[in-house]
C-alpha atoms as a PDB file:
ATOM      1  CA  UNK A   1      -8.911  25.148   5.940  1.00  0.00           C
ATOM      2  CA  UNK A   2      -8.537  26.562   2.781  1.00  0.00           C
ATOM      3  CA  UNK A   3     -11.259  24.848   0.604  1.00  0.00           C
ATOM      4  CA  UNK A   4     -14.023  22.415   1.607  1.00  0.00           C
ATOM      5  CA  UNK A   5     -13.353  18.914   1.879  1.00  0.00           C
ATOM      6  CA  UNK A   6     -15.529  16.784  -0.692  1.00  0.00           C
ATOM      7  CA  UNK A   7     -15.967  13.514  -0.077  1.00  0.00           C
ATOM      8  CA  UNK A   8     -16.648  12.534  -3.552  1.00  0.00           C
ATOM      9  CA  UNK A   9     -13.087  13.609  -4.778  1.00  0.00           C
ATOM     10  CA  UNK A  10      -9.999  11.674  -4.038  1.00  0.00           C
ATOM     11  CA  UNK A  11      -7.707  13.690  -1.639  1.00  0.00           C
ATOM     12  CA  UNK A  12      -4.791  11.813  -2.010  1.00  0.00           C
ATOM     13  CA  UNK A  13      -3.579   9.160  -4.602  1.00  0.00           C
ATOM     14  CA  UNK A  14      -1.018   6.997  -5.574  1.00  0.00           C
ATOM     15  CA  UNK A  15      -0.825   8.879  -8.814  1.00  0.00           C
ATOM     16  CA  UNK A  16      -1.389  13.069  -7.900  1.00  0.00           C
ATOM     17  CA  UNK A  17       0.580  15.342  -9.076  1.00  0.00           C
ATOM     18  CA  UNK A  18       1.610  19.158  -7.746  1.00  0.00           C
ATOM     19  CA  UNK A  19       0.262  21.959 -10.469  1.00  0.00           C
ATOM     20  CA  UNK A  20      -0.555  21.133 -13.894  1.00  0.00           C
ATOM     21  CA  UNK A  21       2.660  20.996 -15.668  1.00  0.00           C
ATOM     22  CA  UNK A  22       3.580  18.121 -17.443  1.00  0.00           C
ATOM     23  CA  UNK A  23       4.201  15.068 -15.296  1.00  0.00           C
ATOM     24  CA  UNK A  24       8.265  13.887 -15.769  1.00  0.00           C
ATOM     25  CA  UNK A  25       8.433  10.173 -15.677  1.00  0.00           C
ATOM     26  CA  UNK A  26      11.810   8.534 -13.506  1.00  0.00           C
ATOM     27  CA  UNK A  27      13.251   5.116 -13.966  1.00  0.00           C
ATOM     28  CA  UNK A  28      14.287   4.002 -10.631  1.00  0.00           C
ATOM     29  CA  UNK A  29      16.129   1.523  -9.477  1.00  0.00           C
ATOM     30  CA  UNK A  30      14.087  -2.072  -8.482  1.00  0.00           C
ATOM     31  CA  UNK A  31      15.205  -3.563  -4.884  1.00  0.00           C
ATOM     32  CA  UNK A  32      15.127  -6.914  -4.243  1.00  0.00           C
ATOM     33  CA  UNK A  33      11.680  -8.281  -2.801  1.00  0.00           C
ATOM     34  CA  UNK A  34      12.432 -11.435  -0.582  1.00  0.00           C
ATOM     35  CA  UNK A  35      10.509 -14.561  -1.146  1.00  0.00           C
ATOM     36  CA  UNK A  36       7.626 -14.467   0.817  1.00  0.00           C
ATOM     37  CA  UNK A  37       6.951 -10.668  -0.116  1.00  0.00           C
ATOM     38  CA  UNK A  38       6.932 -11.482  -3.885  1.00  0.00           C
ATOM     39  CA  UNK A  39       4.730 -14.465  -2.978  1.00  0.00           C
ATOM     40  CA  UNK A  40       2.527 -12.561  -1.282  1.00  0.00           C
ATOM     41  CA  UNK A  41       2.200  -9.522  -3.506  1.00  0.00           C
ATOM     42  CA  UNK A  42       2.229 -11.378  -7.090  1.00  0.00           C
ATOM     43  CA  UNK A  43      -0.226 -13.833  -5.805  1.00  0.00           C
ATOM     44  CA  UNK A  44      -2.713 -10.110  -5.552  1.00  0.00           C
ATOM     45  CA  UNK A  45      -1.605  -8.891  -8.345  1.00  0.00           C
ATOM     46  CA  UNK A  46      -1.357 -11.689 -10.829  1.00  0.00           C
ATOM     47  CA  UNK A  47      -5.194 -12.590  -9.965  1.00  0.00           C
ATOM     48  CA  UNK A  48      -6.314  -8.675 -10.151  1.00  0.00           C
ATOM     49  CA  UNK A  49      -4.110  -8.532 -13.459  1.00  0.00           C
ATOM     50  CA  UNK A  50      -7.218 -11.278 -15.235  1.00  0.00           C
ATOM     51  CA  UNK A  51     -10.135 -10.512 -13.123  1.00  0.00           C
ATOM     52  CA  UNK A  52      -9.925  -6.918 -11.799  1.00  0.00           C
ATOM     53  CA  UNK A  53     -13.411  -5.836 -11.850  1.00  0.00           C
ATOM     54  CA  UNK A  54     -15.066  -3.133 -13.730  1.00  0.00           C
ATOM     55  CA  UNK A  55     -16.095   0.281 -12.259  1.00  0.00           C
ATOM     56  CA  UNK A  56     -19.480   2.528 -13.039  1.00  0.00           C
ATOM     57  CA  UNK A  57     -17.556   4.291 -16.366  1.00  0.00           C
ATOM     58  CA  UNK A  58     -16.292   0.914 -17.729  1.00  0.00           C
ATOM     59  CA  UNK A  59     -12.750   1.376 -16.023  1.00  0.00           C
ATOM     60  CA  UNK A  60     -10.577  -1.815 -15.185  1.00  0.00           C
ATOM     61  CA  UNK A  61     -10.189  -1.440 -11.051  1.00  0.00           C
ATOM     62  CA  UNK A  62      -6.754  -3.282 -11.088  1.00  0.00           C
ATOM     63  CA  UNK A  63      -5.685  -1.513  -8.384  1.00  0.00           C
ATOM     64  CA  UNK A  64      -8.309  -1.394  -6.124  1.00  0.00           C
ATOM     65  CA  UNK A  65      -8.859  -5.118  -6.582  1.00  0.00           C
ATOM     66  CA  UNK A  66      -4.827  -5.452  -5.067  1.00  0.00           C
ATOM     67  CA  UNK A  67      -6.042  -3.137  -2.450  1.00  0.00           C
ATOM     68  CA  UNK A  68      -8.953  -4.952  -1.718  1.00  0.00           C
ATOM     69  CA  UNK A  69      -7.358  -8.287  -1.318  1.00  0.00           C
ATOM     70  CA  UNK A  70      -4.781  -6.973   1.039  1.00  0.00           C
ATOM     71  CA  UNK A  71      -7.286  -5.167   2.818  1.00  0.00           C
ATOM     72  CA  UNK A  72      -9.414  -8.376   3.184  1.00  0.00           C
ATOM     73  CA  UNK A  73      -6.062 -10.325   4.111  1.00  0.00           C
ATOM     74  CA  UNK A  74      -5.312  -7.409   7.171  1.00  0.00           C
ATOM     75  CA  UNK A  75      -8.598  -7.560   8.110  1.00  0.00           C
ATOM     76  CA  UNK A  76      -8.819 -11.667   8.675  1.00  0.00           C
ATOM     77  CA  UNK A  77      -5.331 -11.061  10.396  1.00  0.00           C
ATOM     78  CA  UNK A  78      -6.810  -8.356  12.629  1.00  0.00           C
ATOM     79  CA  UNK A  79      -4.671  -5.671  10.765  1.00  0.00           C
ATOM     80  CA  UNK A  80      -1.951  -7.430  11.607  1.00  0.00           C
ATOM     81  CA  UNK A  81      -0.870  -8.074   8.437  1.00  0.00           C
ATOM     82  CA  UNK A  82       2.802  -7.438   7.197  1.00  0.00           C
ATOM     83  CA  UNK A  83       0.914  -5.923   4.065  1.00  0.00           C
ATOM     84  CA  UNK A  84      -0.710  -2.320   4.881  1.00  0.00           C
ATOM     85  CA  UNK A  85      -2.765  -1.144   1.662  1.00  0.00           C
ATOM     86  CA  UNK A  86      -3.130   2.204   1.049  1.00  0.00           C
ATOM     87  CA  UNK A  87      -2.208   4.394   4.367  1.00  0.00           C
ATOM     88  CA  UNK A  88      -2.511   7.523   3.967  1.00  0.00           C
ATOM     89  CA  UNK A  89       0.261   9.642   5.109  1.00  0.00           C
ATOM     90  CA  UNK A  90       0.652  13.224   6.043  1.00  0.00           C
ATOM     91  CA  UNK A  91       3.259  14.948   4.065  1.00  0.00           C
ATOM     92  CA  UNK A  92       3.818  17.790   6.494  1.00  0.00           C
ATOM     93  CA  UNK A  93       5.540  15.761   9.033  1.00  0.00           C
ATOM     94  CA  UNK A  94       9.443  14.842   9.680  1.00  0.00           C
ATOM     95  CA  UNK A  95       9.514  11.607   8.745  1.00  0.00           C
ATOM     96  CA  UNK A  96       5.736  11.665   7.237  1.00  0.00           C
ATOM     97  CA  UNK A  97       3.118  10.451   9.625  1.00  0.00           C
ATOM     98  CA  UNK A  98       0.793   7.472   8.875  1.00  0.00           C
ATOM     99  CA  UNK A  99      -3.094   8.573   9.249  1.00  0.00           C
ATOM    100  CA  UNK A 100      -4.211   5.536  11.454  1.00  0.00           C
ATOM    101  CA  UNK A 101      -7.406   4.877  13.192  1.00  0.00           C
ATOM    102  CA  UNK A 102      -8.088   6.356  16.996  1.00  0.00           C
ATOM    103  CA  UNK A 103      -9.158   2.515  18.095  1.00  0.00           C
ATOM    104  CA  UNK A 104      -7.024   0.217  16.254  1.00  0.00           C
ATOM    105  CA  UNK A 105      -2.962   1.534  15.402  1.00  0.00           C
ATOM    106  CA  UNK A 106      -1.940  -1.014  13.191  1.00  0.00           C
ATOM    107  CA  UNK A 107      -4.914  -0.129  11.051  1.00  0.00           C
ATOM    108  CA  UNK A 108      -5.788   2.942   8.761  1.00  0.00           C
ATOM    109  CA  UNK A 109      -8.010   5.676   8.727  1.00  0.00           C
ATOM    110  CA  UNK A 110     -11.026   4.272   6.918  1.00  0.00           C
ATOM    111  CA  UNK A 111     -12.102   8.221   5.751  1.00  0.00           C
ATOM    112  CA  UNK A 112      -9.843  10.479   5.163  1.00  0.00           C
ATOM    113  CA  UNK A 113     -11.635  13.293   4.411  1.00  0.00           C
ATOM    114  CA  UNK A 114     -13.086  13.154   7.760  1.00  0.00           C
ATOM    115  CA  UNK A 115     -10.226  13.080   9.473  1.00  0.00           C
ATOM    116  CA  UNK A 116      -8.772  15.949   7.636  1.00  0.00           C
ATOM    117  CA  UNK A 117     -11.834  17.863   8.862  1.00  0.00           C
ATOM    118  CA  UNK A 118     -11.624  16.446  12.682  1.00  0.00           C
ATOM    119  CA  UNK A 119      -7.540  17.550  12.875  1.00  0.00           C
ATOM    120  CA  UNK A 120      -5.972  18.925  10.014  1.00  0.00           C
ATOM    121  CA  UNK A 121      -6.303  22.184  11.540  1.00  0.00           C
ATOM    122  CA  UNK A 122      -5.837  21.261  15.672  1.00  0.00           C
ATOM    123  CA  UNK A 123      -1.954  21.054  16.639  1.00  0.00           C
ATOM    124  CA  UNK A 124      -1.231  17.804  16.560  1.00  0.00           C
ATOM    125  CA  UNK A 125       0.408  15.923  19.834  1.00  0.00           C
ATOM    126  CA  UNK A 126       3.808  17.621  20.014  1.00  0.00           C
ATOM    127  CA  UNK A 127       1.592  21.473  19.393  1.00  0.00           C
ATOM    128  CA  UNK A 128       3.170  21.793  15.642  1.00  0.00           C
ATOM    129  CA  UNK A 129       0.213  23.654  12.998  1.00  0.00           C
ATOM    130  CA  UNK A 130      -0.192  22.202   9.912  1.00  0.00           C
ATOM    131  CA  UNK A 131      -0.357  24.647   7.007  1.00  0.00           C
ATOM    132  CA  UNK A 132      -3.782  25.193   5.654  1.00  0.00           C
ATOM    133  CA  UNK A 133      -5.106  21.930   3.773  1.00  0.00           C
ATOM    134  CA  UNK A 134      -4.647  22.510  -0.248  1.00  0.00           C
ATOM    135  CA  UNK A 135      -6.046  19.190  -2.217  1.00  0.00           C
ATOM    136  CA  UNK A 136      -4.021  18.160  -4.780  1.00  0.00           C
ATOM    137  CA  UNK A 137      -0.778  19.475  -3.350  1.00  0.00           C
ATOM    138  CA  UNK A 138       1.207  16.566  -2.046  1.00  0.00           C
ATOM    139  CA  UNK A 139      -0.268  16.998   1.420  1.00  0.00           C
ATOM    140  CA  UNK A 140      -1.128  13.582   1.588  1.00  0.00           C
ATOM    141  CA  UNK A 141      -0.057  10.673   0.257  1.00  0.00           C
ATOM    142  CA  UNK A 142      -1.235   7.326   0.090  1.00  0.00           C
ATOM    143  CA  UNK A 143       1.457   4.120  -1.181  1.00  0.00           C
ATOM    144  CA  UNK A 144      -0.112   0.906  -2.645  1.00  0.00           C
ATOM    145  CA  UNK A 145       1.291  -0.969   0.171  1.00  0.00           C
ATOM    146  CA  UNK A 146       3.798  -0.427   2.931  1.00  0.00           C
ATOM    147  CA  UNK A 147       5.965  -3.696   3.933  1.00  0.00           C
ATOM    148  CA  UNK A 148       6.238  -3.661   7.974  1.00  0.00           C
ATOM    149  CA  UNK A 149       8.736  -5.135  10.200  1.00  0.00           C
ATOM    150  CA  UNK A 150       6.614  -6.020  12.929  1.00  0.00           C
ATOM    151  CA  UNK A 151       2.478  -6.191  12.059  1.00  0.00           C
ATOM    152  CA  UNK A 152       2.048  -5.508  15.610  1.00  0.00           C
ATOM    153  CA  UNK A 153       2.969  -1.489  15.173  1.00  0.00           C
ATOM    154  CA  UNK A 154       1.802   0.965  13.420  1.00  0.00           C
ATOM    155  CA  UNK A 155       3.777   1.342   9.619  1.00  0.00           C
ATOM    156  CA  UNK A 156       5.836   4.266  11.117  1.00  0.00           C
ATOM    157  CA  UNK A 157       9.401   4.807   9.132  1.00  0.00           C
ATOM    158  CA  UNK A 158      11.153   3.118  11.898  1.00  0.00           C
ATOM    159  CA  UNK A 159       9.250   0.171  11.373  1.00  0.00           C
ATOM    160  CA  UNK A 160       9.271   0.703   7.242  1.00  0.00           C
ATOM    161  CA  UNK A 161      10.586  -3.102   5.634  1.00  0.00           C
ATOM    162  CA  UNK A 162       9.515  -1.491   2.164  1.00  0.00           C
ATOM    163  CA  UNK A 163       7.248   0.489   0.472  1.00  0.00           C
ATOM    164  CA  UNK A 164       5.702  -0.774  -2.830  1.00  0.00           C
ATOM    165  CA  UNK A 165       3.989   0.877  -5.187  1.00  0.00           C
ATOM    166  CA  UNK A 166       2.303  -1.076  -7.833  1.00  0.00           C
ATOM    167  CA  UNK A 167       2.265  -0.198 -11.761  1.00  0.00           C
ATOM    168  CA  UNK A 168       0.177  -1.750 -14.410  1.00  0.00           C
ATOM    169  CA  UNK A 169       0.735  -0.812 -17.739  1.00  0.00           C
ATOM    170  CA  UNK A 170       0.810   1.635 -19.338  1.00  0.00           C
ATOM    171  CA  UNK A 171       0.609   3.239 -15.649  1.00  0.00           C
ATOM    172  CA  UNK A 172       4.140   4.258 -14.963  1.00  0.00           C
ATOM    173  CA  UNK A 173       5.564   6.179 -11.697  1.00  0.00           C
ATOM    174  CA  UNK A 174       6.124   9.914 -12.038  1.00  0.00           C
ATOM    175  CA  UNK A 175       9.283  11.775 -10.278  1.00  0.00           C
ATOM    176  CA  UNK A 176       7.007  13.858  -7.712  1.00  0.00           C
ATOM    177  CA  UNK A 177       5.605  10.455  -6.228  1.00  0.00           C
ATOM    178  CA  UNK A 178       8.835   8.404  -6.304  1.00  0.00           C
ATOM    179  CA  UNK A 179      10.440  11.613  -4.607  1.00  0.00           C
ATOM    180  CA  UNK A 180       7.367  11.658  -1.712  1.00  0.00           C
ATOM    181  CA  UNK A 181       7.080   7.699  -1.113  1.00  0.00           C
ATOM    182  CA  UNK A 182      11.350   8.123  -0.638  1.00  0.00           C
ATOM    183  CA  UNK A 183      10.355  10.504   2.496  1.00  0.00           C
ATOM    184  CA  UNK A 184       7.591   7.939   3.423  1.00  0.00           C
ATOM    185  CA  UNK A 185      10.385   5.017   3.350  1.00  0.00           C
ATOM    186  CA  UNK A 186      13.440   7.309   4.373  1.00  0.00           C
ATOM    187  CA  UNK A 187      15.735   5.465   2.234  1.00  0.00           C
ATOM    188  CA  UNK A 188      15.286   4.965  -1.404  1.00  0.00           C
ATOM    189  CA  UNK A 189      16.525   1.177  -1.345  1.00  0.00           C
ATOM    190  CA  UNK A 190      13.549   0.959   0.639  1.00  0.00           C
ATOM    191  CA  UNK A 191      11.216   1.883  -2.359  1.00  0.00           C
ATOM    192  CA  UNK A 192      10.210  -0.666  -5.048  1.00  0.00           C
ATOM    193  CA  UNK A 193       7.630  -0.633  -7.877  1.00  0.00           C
ATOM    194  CA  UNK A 194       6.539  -3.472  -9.434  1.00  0.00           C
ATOM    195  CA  UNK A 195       3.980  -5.005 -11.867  1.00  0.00           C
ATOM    196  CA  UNK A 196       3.041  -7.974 -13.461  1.00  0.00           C
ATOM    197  CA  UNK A 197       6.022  -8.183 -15.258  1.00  0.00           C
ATOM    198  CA  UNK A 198       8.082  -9.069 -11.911  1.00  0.00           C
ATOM    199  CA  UNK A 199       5.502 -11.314 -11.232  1.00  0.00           C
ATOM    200  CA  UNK A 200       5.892 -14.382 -14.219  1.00  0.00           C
ATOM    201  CA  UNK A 201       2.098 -13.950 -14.320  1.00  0.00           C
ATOM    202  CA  UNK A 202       1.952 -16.274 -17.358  1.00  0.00           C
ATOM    203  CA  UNK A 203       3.428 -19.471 -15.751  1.00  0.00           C
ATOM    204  CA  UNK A 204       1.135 -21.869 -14.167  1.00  0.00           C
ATOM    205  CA  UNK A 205       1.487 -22.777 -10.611  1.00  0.00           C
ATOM    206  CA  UNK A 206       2.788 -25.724  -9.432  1.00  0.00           C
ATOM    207  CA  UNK A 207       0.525 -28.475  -8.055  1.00  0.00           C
ATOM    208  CA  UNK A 208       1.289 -28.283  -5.949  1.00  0.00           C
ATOM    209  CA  UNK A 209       3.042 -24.863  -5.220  1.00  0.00           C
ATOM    210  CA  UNK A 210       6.759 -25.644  -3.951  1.00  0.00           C
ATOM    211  CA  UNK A 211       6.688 -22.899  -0.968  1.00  0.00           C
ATOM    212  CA  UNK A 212       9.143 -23.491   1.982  1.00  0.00           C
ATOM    213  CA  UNK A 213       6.364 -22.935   4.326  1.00  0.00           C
ATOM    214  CA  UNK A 214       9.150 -23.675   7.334  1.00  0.00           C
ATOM    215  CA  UNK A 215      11.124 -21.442   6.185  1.00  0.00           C
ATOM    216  CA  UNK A 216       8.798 -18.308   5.725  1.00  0.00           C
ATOM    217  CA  UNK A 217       8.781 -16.631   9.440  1.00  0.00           C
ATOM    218  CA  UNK A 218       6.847 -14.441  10.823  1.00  0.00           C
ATOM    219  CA  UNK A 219       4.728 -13.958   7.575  1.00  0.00           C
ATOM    220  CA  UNK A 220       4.093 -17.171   6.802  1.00  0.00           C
ATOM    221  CA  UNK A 221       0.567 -17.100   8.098  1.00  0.00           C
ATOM    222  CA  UNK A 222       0.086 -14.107   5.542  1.00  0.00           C
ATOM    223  CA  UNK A 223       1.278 -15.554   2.904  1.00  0.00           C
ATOM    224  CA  UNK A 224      -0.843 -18.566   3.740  1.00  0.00           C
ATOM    225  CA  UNK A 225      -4.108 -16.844   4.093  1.00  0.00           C
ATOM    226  CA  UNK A 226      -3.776 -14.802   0.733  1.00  0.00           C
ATOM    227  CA  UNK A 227      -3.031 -18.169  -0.313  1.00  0.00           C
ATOM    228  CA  UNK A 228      -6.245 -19.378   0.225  1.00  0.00           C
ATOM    229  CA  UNK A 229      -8.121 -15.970  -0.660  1.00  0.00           C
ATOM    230  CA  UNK A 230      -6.850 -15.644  -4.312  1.00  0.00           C
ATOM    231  CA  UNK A 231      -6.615 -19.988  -4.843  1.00  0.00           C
ATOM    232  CA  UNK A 232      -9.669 -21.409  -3.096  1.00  0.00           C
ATOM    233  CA  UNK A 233      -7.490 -23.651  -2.023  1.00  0.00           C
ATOM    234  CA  UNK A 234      -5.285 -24.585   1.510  1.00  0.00           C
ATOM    235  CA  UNK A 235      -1.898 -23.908   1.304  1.00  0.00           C
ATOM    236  CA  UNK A 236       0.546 -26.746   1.334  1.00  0.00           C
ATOM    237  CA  UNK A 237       1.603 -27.454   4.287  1.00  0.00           C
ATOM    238  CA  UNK A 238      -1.137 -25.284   6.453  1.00  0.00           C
ATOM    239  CA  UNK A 239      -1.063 -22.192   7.726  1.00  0.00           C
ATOM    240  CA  UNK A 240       1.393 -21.283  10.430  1.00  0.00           C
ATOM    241  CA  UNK A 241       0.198 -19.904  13.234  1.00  0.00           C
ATOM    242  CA  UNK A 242       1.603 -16.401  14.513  1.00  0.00           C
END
């Protein structure tokens, strides 16, 4: 390893950069999100949006409030949510490799510096080296949320529904990330940012909300539980069960 790991400095964000040249800002095109998905997501988003939370320097945590609602929402689901906040990936694979926990492989690495410690520099399971570890370099890199197919399986490309990463201004999505989380989803109609402006944040909910619960599938239970964690308030028509 080529530098010490310190766990008191991010190794890998939504927002990094390679060097320090200037950062070139892409528009991209904006996939569809299907019903439940934008539900699900807005619901986060629209409620971090007004009440984010304040950090130690003053900072609005909008993110990390999305993050921690989805996190709270895989964890109630025992991470088997459709919704995967923040998974790291490593960069250094063919398609890149989700950094999940030993115990649990729907679920990720809570620490990734100490992972990077424990195997960055071991072969990894098919006896491949990793370069040396460089912070800062694109190494790692960790989407807002990955979409799955099936919550029962770890968010590997082959299981890859979408991968979202969320903007809110004046936050906007540089050309070096959009070109890594396009690896991560391995096709780029599989890569959507979005902010509160897809989200009609303004409106008022129905009362009650008009979802097609019976229609939702497999997510519905999701969608229902994040419901309930950013309302207060049962969904209409109950949860589903998985």
């Amino acid at each position: 390893m080529t530098e010490p790991i310190k766990p008191s400095t991010p190794l890998a964000t939504g927002g990094m950069s390679r060097g320090e040249g200037t950062t070139t800002v892409v528009k991209i095109n904006r996939p569809n999100v299907d019903f439940v998905d934008k539900k699900v997501l807005c619901s986060a988003i629209c409620k971090c949006k007004d009440t984010p939370g304040v950090g130690k320097n003053g900072q609005s945590l909008k993110q990390s409030c999305v993050s921690g609602r989805l996190k709270a929402l895989d964890g109630i689901l025992e991470h088997r949510s459709p919704y995967k906040p923040e998974v790291n990936y490593d960069m250094t694979k063919q398609p890149p490799a989700p950094i999940m926990d030993s115990g649990v492989q729907t679920k990720g690495h809570d620490w990734l510096p100490g992972w990077i410690k424990k195997y960055w520099d071991k072969p990894d399971e098919q006896g491949a080296q990793r370069p040396p570890f460089q912070a800062g370099e694109g190494m790692v890199r960790r989407p807002d949320v990955v979409i799955v197919n099936d919550p029962t399986k770890p968010p590997t490309q082959d299981n890859i529904k979408q991968v979202v990463e969320i903007k809110f201004p004046p936050d906007t999505a540089p050309s070096d990330q959009i070109a890594d989380y396009t690896r991560i989803a391995g096709d780029r109609n599989k890569l959507v940012v979005m902010g509160p402006e897809d989200c009609d944040c303004n409106q008022p909910d129905p009362n009650p909300p008009k979802i097609p619960v019976e229609q939702l599938g497999t997510a519905a239970g999701a969608l229902g539980l994040l419901y309930m964690l950013v309302t207060k308030r049962p969904p209409p028509g109950g949860v589903p069960a998985y």
